[in-house]
PDB file of N, CA and C in Angstrom:
ATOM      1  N   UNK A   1     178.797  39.863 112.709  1.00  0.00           N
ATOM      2  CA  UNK A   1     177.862  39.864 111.593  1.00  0.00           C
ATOM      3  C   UNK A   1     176.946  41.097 111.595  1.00  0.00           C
ATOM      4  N   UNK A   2     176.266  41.752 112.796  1.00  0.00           N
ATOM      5  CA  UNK A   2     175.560  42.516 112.833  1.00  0.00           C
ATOM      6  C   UNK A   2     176.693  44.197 112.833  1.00  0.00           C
ATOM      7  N   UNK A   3     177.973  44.073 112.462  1.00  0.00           N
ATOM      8  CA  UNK A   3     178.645  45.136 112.283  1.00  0.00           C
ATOM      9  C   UNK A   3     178.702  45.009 110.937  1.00  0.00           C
ATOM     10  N   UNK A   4     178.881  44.056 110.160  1.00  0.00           N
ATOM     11  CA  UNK A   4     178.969  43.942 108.435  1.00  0.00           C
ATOM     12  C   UNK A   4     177.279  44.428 108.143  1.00  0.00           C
ATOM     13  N   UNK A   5     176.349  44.134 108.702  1.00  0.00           N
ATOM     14  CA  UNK A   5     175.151  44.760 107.952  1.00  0.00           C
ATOM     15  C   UNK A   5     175.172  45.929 108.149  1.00  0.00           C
ATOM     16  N   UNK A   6     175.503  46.467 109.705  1.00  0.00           N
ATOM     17  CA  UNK A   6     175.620  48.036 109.528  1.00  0.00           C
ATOM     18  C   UNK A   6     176.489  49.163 108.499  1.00  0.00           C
ATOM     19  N   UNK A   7     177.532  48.503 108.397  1.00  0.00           N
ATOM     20  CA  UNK A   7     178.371  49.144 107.012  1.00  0.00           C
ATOM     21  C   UNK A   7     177.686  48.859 105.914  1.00  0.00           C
ATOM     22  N   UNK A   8     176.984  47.872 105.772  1.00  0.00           N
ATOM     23  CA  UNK A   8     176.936  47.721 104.138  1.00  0.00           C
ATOM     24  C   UNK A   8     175.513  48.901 104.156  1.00  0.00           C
ATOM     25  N   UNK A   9     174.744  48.780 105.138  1.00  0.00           N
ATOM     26  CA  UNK A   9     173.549  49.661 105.639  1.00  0.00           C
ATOM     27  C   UNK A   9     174.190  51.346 105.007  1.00  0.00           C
ATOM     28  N   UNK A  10     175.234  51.399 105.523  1.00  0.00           N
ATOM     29  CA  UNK A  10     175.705  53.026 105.930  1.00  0.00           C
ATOM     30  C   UNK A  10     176.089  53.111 104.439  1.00  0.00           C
ATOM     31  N   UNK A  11     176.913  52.273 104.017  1.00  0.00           N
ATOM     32  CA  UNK A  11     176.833  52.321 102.244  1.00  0.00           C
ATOM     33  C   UNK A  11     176.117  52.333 101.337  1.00  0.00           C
ATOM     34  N   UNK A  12     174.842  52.066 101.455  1.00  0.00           N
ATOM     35  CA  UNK A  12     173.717  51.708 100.472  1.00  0.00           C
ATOM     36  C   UNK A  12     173.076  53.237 100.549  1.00  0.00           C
ATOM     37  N   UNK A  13     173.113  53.863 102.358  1.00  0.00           N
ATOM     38  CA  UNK A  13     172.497  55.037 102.241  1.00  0.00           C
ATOM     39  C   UNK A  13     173.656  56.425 101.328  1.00  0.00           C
ATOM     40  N   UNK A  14     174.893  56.166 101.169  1.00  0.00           N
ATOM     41  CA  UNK A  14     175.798  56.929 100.671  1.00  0.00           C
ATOM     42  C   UNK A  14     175.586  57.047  99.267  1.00  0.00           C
ATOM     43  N   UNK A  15     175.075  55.396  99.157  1.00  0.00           N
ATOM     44  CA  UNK A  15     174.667  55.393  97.249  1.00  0.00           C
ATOM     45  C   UNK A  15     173.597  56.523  97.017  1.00  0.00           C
ATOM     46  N   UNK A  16     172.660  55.857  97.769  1.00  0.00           N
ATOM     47  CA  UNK A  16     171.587  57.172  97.966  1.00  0.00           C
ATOM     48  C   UNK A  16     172.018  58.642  97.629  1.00  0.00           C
ATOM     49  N   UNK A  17     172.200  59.044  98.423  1.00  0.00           N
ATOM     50  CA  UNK A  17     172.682  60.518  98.660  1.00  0.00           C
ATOM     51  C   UNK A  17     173.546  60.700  97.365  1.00  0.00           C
ATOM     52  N   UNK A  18     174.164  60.031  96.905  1.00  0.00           N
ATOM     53  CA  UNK A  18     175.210  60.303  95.294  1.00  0.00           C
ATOM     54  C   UNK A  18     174.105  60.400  94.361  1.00  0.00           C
ATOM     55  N   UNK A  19     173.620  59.578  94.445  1.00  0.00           N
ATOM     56  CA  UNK A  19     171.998  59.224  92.976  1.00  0.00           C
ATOM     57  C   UNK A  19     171.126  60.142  92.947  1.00  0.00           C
ATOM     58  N   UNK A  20     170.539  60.344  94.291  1.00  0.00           N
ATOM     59  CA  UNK A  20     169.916  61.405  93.969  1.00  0.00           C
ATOM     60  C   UNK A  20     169.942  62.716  94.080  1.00  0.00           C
ATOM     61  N   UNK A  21     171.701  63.640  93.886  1.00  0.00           N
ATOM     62  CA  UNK A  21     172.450  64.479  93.281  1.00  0.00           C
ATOM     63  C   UNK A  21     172.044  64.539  92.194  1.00  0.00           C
ATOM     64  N   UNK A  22     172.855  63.411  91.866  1.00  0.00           N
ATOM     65  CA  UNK A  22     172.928  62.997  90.206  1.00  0.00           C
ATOM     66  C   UNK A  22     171.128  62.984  89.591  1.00  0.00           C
ATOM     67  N   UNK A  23     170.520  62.458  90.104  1.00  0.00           N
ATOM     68  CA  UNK A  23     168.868  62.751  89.405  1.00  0.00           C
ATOM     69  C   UNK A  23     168.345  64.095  89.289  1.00  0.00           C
ATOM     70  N   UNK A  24     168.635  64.942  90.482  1.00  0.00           N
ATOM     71  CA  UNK A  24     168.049  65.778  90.907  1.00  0.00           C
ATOM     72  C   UNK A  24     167.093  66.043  91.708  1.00  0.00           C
ATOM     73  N   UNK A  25     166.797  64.471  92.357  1.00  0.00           N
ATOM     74  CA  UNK A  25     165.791  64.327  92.913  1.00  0.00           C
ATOM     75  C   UNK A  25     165.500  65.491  94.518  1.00  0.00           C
ATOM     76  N   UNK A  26     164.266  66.122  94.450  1.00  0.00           N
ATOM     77  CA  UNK A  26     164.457  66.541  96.367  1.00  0.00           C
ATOM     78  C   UNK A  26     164.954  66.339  97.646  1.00  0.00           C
ATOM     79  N   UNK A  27     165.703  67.043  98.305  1.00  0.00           N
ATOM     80  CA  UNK A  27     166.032  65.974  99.551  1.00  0.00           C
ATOM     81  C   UNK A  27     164.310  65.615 100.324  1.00  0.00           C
ATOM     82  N   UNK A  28     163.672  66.793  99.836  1.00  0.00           N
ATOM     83  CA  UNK A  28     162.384  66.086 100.294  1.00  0.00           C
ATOM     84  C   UNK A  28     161.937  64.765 100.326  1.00  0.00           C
ATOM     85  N   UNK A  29     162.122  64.484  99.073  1.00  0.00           N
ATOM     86  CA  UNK A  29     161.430  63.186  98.213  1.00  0.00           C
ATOM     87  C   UNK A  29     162.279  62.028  98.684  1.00  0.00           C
ATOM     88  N   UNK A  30     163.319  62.850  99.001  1.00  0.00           N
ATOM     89  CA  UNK A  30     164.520  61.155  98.796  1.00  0.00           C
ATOM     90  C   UNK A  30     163.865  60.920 100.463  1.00  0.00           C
ATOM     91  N   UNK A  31     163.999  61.646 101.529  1.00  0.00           N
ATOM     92  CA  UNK A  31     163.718  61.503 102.734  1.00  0.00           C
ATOM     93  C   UNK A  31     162.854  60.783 102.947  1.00  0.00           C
ATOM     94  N   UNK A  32     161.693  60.922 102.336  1.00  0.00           N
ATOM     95  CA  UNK A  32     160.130  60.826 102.528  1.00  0.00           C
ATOM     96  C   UNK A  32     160.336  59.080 102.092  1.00  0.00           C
ATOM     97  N   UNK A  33     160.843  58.865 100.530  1.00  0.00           N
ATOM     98  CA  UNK A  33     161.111  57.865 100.534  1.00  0.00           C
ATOM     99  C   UNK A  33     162.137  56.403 101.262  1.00  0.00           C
ATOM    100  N   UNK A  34     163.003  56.926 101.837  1.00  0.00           N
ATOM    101  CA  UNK A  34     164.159  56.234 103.006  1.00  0.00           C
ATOM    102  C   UNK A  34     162.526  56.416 103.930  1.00  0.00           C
ATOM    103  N   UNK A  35     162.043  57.490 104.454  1.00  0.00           N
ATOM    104  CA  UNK A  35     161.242  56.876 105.889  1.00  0.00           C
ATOM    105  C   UNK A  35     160.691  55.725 105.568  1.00  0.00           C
ATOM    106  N   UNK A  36     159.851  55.640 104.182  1.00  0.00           N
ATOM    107  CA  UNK A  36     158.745  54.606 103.814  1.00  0.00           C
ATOM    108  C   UNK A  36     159.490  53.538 103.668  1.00  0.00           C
ATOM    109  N   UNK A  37     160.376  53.297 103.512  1.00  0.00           N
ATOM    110  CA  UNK A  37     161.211  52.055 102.535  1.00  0.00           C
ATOM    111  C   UNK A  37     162.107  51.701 104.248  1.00  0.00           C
ATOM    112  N   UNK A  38     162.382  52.613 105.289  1.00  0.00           N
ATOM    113  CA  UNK A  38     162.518  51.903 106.677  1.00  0.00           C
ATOM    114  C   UNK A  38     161.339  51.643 107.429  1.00  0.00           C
ATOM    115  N   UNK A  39     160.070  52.426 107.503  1.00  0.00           N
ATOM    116  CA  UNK A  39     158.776  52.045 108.107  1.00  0.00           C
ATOM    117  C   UNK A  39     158.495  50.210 107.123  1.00  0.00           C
ATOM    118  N   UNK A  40     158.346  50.349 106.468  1.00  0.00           N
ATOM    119  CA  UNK A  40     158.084  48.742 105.684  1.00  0.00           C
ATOM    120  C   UNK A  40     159.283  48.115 106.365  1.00  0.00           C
ATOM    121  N   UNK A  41     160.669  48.641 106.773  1.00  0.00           N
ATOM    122  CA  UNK A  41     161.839  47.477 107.202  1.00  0.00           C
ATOM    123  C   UNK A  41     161.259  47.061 108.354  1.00  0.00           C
ATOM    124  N   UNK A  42     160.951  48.318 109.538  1.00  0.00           N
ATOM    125  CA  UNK A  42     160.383  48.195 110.768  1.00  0.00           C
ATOM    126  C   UNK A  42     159.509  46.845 111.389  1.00  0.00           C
ATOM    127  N   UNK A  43     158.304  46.918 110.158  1.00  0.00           N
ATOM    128  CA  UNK A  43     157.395  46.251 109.651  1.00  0.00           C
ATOM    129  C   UNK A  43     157.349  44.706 109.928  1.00  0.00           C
ATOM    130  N   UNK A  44     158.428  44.242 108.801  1.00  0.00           N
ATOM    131  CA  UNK A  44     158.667  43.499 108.880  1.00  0.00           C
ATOM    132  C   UNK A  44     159.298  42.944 109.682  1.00  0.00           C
ATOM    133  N   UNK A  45     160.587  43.237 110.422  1.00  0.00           N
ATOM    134  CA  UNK A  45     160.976  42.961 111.638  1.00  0.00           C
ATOM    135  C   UNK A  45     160.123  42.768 112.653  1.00  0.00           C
ATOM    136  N   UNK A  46     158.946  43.711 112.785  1.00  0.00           N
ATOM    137  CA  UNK A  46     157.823  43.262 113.959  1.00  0.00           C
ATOM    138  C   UNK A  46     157.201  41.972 113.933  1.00  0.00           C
ATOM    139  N   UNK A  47     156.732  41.485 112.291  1.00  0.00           N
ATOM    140  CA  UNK A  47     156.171  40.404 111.719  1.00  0.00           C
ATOM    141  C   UNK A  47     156.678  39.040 112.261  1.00  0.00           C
ATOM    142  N   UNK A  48     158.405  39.360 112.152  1.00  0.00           N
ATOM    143  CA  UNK A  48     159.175  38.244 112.008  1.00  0.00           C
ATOM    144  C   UNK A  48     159.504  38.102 113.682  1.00  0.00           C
ATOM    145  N   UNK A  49     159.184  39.114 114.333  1.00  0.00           N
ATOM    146  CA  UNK A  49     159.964  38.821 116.239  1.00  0.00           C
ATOM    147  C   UNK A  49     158.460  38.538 116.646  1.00  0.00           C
ATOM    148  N   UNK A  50     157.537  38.368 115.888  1.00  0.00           N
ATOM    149  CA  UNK A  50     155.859  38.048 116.308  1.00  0.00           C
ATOM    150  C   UNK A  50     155.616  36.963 116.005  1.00  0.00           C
ATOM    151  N   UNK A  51     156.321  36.459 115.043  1.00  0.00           N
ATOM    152  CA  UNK A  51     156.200  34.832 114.511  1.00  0.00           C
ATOM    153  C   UNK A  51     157.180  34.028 115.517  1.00  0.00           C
ATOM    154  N   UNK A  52     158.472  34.649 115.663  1.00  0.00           N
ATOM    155  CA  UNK A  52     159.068  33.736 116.351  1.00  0.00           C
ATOM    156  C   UNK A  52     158.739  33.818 118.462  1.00  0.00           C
ATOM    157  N   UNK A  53     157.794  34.981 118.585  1.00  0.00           N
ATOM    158  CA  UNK A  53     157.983  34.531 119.709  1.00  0.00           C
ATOM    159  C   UNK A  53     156.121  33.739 120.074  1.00  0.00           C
ATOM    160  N   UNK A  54     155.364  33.362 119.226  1.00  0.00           N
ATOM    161  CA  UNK A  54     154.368  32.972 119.185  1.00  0.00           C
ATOM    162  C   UNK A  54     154.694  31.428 118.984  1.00  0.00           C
ATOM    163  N   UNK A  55     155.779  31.554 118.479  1.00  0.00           N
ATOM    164  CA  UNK A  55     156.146  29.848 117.721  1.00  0.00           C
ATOM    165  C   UNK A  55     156.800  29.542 119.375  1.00  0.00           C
ATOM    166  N   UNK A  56     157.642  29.470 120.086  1.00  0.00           N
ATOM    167  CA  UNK A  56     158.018  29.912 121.594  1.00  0.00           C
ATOM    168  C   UNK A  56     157.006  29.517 122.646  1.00  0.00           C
ATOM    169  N   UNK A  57     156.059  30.347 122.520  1.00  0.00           N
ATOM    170  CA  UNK A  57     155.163  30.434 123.520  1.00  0.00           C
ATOM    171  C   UNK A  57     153.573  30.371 123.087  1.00  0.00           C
TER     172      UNK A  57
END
């Protein structure tokens, strides 16, 4: 299961990289945005391994 999220992961970032060709967008901008949009994934993952190991212990 955790090999199917990584592909679909590695695909979503490929969409990326096609779209914003096609926009014209910066690789600056697109970058800047993937960090922010994985810092918030990060995030949440901390949230959720903080809930479950408080619920635990």
């Amino acid at each position: 299961m955790p090999l199917l999220k990584f592909f679909l992961h590695l695909l979503r970032l490929d969409h990326e990289l096609a779209e914003s060709s096609v926009t014209g967008e910066s690789p600056l901008a697109r970058e800047g945005r993937l960090f922010w949009r994985n810092c918030g994934a990060v995030l949440v993952v901390l949230i959720i391994l903080k809930s479950i190991g408080s619920s635990l212990g």
